[in-house]
Protein backbone atom coordinates (compact mmCIF):
# COMPACT_ATOMS: atom_id res chain seq x y z
CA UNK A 1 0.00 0.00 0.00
CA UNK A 2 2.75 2.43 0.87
CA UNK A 3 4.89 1.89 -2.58
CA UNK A 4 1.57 1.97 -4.55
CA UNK A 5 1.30 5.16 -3.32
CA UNK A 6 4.27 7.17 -4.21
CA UNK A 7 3.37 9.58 -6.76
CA UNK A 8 3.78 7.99 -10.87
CA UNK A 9 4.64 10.48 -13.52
CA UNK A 10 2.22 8.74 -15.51
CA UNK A 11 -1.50 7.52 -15.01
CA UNK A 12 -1.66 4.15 -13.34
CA UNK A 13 -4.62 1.78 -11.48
CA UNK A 14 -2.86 2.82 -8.46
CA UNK A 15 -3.79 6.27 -8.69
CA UNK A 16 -7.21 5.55 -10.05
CA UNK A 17 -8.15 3.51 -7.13
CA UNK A 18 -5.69 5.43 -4.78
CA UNK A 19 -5.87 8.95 -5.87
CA UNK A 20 -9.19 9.15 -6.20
CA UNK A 21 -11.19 12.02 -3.83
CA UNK A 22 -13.36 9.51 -1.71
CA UNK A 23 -9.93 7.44 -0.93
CA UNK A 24 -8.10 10.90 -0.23
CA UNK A 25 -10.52 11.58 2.33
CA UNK A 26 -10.52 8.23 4.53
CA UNK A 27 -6.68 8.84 4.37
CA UNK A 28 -7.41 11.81 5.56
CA UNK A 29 -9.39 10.16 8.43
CA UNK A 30 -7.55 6.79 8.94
CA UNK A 31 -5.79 8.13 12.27
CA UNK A 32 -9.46 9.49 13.65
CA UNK A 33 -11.39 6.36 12.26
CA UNK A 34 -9.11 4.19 13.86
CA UNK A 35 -9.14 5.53 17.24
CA UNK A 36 -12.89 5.45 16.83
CA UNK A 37 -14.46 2.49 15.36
CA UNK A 38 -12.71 0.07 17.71
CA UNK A 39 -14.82 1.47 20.93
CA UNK A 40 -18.07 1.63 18.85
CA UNK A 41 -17.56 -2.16 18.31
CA UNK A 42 -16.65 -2.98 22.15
CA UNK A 43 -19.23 -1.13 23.20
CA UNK A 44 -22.19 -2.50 21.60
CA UNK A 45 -21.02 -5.95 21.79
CA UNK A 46 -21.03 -5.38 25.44
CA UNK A 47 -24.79 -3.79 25.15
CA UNK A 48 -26.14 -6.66 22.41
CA UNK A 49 -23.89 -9.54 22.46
CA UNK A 50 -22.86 -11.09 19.73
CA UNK A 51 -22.53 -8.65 16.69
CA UNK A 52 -23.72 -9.54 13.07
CA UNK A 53 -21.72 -8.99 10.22
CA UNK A 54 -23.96 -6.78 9.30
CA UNK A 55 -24.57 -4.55 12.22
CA UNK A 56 -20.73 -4.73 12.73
CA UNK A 57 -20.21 -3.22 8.95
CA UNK A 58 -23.12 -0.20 9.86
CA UNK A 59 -20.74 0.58 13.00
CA UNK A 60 -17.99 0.89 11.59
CA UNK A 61 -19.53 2.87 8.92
CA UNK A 62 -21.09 5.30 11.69
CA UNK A 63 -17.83 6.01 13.20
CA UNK A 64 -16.56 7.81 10.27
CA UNK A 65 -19.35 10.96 11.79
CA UNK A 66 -17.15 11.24 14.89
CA UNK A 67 -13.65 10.74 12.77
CA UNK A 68 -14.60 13.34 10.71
CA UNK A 69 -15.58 15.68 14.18
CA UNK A 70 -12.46 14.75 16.12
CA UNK A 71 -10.51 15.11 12.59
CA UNK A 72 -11.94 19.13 12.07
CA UNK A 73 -12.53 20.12 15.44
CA UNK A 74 -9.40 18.57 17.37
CA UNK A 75 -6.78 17.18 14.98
CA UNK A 76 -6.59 19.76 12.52
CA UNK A 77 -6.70 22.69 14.78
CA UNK A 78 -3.95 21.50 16.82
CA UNK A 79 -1.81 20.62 13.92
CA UNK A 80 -2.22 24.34 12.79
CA UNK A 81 -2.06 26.01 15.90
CA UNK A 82 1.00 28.53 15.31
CA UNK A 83 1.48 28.87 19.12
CA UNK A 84 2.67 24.68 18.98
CA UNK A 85 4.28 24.80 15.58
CA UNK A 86 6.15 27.79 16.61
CA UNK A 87 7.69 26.50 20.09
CA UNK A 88 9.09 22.67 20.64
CA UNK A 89 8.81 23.09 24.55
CA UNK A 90 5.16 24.45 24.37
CA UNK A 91 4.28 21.63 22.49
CA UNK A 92 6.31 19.29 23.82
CA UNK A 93 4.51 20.72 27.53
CA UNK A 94 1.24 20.44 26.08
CA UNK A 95 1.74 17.10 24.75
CA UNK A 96 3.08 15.74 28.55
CA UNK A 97 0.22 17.19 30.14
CA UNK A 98 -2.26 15.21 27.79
CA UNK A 99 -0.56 11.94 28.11
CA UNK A 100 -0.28 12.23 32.42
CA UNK A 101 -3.99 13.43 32.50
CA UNK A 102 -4.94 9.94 30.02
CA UNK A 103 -2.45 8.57 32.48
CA UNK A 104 -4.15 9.54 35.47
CA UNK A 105 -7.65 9.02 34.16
CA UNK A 106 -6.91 5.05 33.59
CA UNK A 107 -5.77 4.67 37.04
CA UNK A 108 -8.82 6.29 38.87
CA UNK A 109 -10.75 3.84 36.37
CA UNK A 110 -8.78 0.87 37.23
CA UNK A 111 -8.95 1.83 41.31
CA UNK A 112 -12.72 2.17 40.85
CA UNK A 113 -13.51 -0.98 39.33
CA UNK A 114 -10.95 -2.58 41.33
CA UNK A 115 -12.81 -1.73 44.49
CA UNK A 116 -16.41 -1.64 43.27
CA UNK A 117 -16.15 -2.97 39.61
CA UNK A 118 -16.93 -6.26 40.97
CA UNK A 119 -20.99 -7.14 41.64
CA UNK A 120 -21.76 -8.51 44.76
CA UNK A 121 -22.67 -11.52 43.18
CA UNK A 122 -19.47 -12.28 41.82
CA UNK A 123 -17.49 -11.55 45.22
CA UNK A 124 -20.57 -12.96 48.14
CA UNK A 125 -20.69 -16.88 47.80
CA UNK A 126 -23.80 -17.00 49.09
CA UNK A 127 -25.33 -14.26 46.58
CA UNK A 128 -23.70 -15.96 43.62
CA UNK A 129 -22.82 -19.39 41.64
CA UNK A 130 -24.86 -21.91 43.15
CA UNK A 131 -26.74 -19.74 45.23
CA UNK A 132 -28.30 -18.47 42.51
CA UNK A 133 -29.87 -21.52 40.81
CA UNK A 134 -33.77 -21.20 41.41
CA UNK A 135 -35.69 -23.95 42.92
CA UNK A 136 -36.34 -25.23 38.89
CA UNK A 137 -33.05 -26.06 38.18
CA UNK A 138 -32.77 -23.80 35.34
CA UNK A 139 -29.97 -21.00 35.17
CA UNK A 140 -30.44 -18.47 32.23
CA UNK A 141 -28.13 -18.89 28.97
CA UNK A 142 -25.79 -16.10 28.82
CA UNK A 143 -25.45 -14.89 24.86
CA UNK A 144 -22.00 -12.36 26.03
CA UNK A 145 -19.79 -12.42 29.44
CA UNK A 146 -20.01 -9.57 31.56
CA UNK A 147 -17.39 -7.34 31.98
CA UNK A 148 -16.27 -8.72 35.99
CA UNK A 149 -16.60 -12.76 34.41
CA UNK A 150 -14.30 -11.43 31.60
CA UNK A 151 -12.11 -9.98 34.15
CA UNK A 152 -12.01 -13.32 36.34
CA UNK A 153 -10.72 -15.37 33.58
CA UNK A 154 -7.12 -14.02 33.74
CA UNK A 155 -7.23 -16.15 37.05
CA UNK A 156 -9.55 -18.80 36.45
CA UNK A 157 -6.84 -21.05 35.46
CA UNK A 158 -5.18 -21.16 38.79
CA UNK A 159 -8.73 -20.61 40.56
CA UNK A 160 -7.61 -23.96 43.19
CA UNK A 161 -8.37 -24.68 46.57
CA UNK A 162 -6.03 -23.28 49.27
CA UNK A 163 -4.94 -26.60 50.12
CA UNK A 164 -2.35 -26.35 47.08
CA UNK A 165 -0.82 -23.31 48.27
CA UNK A 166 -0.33 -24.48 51.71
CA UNK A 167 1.43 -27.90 50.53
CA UNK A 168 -1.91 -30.15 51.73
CA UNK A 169 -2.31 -31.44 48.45
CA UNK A 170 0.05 -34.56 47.93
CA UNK A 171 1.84 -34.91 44.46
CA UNK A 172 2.60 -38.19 42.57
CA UNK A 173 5.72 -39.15 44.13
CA UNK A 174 4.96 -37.78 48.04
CA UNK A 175 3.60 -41.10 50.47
CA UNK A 176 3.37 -39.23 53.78
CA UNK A 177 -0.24 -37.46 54.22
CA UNK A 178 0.04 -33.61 55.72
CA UNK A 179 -2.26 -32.88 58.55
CA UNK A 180 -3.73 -29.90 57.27
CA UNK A 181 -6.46 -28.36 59.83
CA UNK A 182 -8.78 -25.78 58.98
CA UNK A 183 -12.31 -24.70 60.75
CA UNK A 184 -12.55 -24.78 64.56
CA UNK A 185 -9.41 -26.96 65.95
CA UNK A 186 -11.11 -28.00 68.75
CA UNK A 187 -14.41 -29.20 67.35
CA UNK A 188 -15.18 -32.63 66.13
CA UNK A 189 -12.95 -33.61 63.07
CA UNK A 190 -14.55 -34.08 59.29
CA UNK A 191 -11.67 -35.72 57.02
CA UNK A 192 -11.67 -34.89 53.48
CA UNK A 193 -9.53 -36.95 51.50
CA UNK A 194 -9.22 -38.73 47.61
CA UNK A 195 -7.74 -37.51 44.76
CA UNK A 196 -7.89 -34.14 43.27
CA UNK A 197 -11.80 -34.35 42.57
CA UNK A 198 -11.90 -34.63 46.46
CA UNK A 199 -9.72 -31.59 47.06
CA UNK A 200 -12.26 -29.84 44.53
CA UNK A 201 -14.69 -29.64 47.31
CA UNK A 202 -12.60 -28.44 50.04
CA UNK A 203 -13.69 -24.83 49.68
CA UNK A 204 -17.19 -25.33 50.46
CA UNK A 205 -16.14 -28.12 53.37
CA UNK A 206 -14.07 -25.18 55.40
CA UNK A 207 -16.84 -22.87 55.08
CA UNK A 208 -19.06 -25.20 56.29
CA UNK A 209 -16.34 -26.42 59.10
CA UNK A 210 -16.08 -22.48 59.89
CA UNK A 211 -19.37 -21.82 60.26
CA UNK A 212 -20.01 -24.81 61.91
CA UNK A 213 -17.63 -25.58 64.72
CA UNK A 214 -16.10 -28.39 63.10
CA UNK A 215 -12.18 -29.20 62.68
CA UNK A 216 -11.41 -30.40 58.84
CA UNK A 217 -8.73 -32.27 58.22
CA UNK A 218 -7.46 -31.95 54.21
CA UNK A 219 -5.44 -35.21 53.37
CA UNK A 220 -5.60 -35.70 48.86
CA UNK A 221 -3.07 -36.55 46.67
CA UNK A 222 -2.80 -36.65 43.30
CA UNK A 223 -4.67 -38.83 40.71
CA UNK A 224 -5.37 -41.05 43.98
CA UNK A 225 -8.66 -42.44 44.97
CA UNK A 226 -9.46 -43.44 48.39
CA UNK A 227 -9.78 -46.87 47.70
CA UNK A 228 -8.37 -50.56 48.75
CA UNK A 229 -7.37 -51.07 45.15
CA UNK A 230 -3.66 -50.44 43.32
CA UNK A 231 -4.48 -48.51 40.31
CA UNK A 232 -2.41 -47.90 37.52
CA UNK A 233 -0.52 -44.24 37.59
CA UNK A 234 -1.76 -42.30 34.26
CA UNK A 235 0.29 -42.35 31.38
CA UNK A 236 2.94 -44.38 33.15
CA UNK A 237 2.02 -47.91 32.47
CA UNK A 238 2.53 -48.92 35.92
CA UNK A 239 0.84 -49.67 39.37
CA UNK A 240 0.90 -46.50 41.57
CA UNK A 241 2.67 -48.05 44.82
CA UNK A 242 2.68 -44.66 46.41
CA UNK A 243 -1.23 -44.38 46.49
CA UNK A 244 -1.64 -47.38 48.05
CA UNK A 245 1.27 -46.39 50.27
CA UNK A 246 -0.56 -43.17 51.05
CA UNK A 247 -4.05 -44.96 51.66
CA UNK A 248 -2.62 -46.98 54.65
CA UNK A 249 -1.40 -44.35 56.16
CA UNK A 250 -4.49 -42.13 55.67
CA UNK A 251 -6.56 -45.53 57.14
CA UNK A 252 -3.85 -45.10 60.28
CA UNK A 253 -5.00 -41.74 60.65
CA UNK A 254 -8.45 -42.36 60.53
CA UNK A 255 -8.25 -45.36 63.33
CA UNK A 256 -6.28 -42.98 65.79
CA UNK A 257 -8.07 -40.17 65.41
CA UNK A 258 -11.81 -41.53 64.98
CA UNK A 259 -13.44 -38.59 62.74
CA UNK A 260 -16.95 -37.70 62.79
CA UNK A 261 -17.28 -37.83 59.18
CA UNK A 262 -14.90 -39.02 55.81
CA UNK A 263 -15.90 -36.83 52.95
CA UNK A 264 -14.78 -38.31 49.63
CA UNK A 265 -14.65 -38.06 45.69
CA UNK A 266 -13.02 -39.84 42.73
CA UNK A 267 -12.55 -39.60 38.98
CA UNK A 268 -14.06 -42.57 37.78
CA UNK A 269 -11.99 -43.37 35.11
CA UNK A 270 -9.09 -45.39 36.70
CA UNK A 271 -7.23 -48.46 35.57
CA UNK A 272 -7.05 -50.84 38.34
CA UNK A 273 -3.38 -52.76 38.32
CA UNK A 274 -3.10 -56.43 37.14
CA UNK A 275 -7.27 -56.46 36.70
CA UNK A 276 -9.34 -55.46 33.52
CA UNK A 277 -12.68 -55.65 35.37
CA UNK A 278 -14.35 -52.33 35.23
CA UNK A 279 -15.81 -53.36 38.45
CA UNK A 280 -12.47 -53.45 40.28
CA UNK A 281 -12.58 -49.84 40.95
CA UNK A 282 -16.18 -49.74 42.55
CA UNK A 283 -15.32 -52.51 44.55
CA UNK A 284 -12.09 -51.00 45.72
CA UNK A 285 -14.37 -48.09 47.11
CA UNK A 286 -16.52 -49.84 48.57
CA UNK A 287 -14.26 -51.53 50.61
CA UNK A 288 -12.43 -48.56 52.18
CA UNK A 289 -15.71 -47.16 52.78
CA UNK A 290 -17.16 -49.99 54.56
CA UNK A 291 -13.80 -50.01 56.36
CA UNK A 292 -14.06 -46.30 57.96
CA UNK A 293 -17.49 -46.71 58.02
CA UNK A 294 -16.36 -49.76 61.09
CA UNK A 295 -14.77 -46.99 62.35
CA UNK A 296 -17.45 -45.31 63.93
CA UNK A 297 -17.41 -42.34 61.11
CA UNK A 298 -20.41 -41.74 58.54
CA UNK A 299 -18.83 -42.28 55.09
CA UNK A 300 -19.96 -39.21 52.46
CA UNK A 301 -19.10 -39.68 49.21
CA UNK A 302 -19.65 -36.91 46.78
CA UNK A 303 -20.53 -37.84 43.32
CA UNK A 304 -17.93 -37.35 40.87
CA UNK A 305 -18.60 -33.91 38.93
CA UNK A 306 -19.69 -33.52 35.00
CA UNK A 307 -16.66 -33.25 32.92
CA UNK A 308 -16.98 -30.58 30.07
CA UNK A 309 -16.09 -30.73 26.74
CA UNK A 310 -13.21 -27.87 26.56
CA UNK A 311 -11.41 -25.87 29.21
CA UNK A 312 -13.30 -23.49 30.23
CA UNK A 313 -11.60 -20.28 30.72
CA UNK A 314 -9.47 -20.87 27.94
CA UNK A 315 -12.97 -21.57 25.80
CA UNK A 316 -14.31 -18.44 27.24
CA UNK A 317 -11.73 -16.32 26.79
CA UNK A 318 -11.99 -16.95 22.82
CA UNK A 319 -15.73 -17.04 22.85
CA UNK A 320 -16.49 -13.90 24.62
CA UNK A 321 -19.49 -12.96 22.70
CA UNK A 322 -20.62 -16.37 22.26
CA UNK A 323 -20.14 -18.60 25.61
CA UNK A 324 -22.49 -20.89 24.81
CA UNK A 325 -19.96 -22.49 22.49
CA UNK A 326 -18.39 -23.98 25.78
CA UNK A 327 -21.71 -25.56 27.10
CA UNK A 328 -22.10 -29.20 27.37
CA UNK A 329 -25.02 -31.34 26.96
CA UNK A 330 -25.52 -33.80 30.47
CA UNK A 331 -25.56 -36.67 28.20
CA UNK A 332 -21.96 -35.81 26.46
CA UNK A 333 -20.86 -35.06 30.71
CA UNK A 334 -21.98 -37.70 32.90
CA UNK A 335 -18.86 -39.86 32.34
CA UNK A 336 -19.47 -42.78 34.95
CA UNK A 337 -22.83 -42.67 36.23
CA UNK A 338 -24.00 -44.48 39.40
CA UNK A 339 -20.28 -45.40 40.41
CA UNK A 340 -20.65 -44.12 44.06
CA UNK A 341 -24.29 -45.53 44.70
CA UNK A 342 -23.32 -48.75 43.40
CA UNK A 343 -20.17 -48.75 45.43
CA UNK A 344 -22.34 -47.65 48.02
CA UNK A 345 -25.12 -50.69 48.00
CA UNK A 346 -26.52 -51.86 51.02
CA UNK A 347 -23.54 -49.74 53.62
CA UNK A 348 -25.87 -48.60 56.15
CA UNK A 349 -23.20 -45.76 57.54
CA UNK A 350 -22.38 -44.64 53.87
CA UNK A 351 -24.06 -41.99 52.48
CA UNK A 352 -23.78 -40.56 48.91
CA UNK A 353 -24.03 -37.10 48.23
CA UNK A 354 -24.95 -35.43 44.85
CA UNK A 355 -24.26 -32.06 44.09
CA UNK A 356 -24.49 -32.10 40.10
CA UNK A 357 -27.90 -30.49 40.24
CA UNK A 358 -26.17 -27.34 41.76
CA UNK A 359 -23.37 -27.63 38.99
CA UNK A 360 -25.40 -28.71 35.80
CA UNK A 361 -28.64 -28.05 36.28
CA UNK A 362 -30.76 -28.76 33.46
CA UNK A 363 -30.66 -29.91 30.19
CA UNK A 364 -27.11 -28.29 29.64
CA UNK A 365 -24.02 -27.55 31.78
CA UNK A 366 -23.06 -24.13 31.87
CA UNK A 367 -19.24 -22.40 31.80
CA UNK A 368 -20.55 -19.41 33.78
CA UNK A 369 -23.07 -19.56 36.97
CA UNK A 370 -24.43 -16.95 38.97
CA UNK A 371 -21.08 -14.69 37.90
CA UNK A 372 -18.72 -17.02 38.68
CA UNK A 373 -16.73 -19.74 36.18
CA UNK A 374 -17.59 -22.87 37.41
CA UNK A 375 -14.44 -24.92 36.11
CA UNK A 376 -11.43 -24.43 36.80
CA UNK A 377 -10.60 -26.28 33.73
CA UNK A 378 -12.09 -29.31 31.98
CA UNK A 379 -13.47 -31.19 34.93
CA UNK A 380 -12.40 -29.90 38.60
CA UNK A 381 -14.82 -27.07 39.77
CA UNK A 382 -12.91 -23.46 40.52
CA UNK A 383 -12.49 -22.84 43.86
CA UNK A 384 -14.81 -20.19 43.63
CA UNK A 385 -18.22 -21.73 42.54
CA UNK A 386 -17.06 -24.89 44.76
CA UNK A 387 -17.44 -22.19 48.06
CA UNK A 388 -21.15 -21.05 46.60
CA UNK A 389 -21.90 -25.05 47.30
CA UNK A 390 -21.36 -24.38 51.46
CA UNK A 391 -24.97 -23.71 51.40
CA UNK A 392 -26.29 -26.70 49.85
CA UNK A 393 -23.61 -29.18 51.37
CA UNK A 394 -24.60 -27.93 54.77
CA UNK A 395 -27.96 -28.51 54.12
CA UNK A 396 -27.95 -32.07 52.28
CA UNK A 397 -25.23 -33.26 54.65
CA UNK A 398 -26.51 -31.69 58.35
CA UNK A 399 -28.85 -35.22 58.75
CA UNK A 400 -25.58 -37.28 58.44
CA UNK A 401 -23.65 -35.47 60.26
CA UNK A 402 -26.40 -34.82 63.04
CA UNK A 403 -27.01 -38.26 63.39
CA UNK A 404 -23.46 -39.11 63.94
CA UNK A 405 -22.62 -36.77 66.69
């Protein structure tokens, strides 16, 4: 475009198509219509979603009336004035001025939404996520994200449970559990413990524990189910010896310290070592549970949570306007239903807890609840929307844990 440009002693296409008066003009107005246009667009996306191509053209189209008023009522007057073009420190002045009040401006903008940007309903757990599923089950499908969701996803990634931070959560090679306690110390103990679709659920189990009186004790590790099975370590073609290593010790714990209550939850999709019998796994559960169950403690599995089709912030993040693109249908995310009530069959002091009508209600699982991403990625809820589930844990799980006290 530039070398097309440059000025031909002789007619060419380029100046016919260049050269002409309409083009002259937008040239004229390129540096105005491109400070303009982009706003215009951001703006009513925000106000009507998704834009059509259409509506998106007629935009950009409209912005050329404010180029052209910024162009002959600010541009050009400055570029004339003969008080700038005459002194290089006036200007220069001038110029500083404008850039440290733009400067200034953006930070009282940032500092405002920073402190009240956010909606109550994104920051209160118990005005937001779950909390604001009605009693039908259906949660409204969102057709753009609003500006505080948008803002959340830089985050959402790394949106885990506090346990990680504090070193509670056990990797692949670690064998010795962490005593992690949380809640009122001296009230009766609640254990949570599995893999990392247990440690999903912490958040809502120490606000409950808080509010509560209760002492809960955070003991997961890694890609290991509580379970009297060996199951194979993913992607490594080889029994994981220190899960099992780790469940005996977390069974010590349990007998010395006699909790009130063993809070649970496993992916369902593990390999079980040396056994191809999809019901190895189930009846691995089982038997730990019926084992702490002996141990005076009421057993509360939690079933395993939907698994979506993408990642979810990074699906959201690309699909702003559209964030129905990372739904999932229940069919395509119930990936092993019934595990934990099979498991579960006939154990008088087990008692299963489901959740996914708090997480996928209806029809369709959505990325974004109440305000708040639910996932954290594919298939472990953020640590955000897993605290809007106090509520509803409390509730569904107060008859257990009443009853066992």
């Amino acid at each position: 475009m530039i070398v097309g440009g440059l000025p031909g002693s002789a007619p060419s296409p380029r100046n016919l198509v260049l050269g002409n008066p309409f083009m002259v003009r937008v040239g004229n107005l390129s540096y105005s219509l491109y400070l303009w246009h982009w706003p215009i667009l951001v703006v009513a996306a925000q106000v009507a979603g998704k834009l059509s191509v259409a509506l998106g053209v007629l935009l950009v189209t409209a912005s050329f009336i404010p180029a052209y008023l910024s162009t002959r009522f600010v541009e050009k007057p400055i570029q004339t004035c003969w008080k700038l073009r005459g002194s290089a420190p006036r200007a220069f002045m001038i110029g500083a001025m404008c850039m440290i009040a733009s400067l200034l401006a953006a930070v009282m903008i940032f500092v405002s939404l920073g402190s009240s940007g956010t909606s109550a309903a994104a920051s209160d757990p118990d005005a937001s996520g779950a909390a604001t599923i009605p009693a039908g089950g259906q949660v409204p499908r969102l057709d753009h994200l609003s500006p505080e969701v948008q803002s959340a996803l830089a985050d959402a990634g790394g949106d885990n449970p506090e346990i990680y931070a504090d070193g509670c959560h056990l990797e692949v090679a670690e064998t010795e559990p962490r005593e992690c306690s949380y809640g009122d110390t001296g009230g009766e103990t609640l254990l949570l413990t599995g893999d990392s679709h247990a440690a999903q659920w912490f958040p809502a189990l120490e606000r409950l524990a808080t509010s509560r009186g209760y002492r809960l004790v955070s003991m997961t590790k890694s890609s290991c189910p509580f379970a009297d099975v060996t199951v194979e370590l993913s992607n490594k073609d080889r029994p994981y010896s220190e899960c099992a290593e780790w469940n005996a010790k977390v069974r010590s714990f349990i007998e010395d310290e006699r909790p009130l209550a063993v809070f649970t939850s496993t992916l369902g999709s593990y390999d079980v070592a040396e056994s191809s019998d999809a019901a190895s796994l189930q009846d691995g559960l089982r038997r730990s549970w019926e084992w702490a169950a002996g141990t005076g403690a009421v057993v509360i599995p939690l079933v395993d949570t939907p698994y979506m089709n993408s990642r979810v912030p990074d699906c959201l993040a690309t699909n702003v306007r559209d964030p129905e693109i990372c739904s999932t249908t229940q069919q395509e995310a119930y990936k092993h239903p019934g595990l934990e009530a099979a498991a579960a069959t006939g154990l008088e002091h087990v008692k299963v807890l489901d959740l996914n009508d708090k997480i996928c209600p209806g029809e369709v699982c959505e990325p974004v609840i109440g305000g708040v991403v639910v996932y954290r990625d594919q298939h472990h809820l953020s640590a955000s929307y897993s605290q809007t589930l106090a509520g509803i844990l409390g509730e569904r799980s107060s008859v257990f844990l009443n009853n066992a006290q």
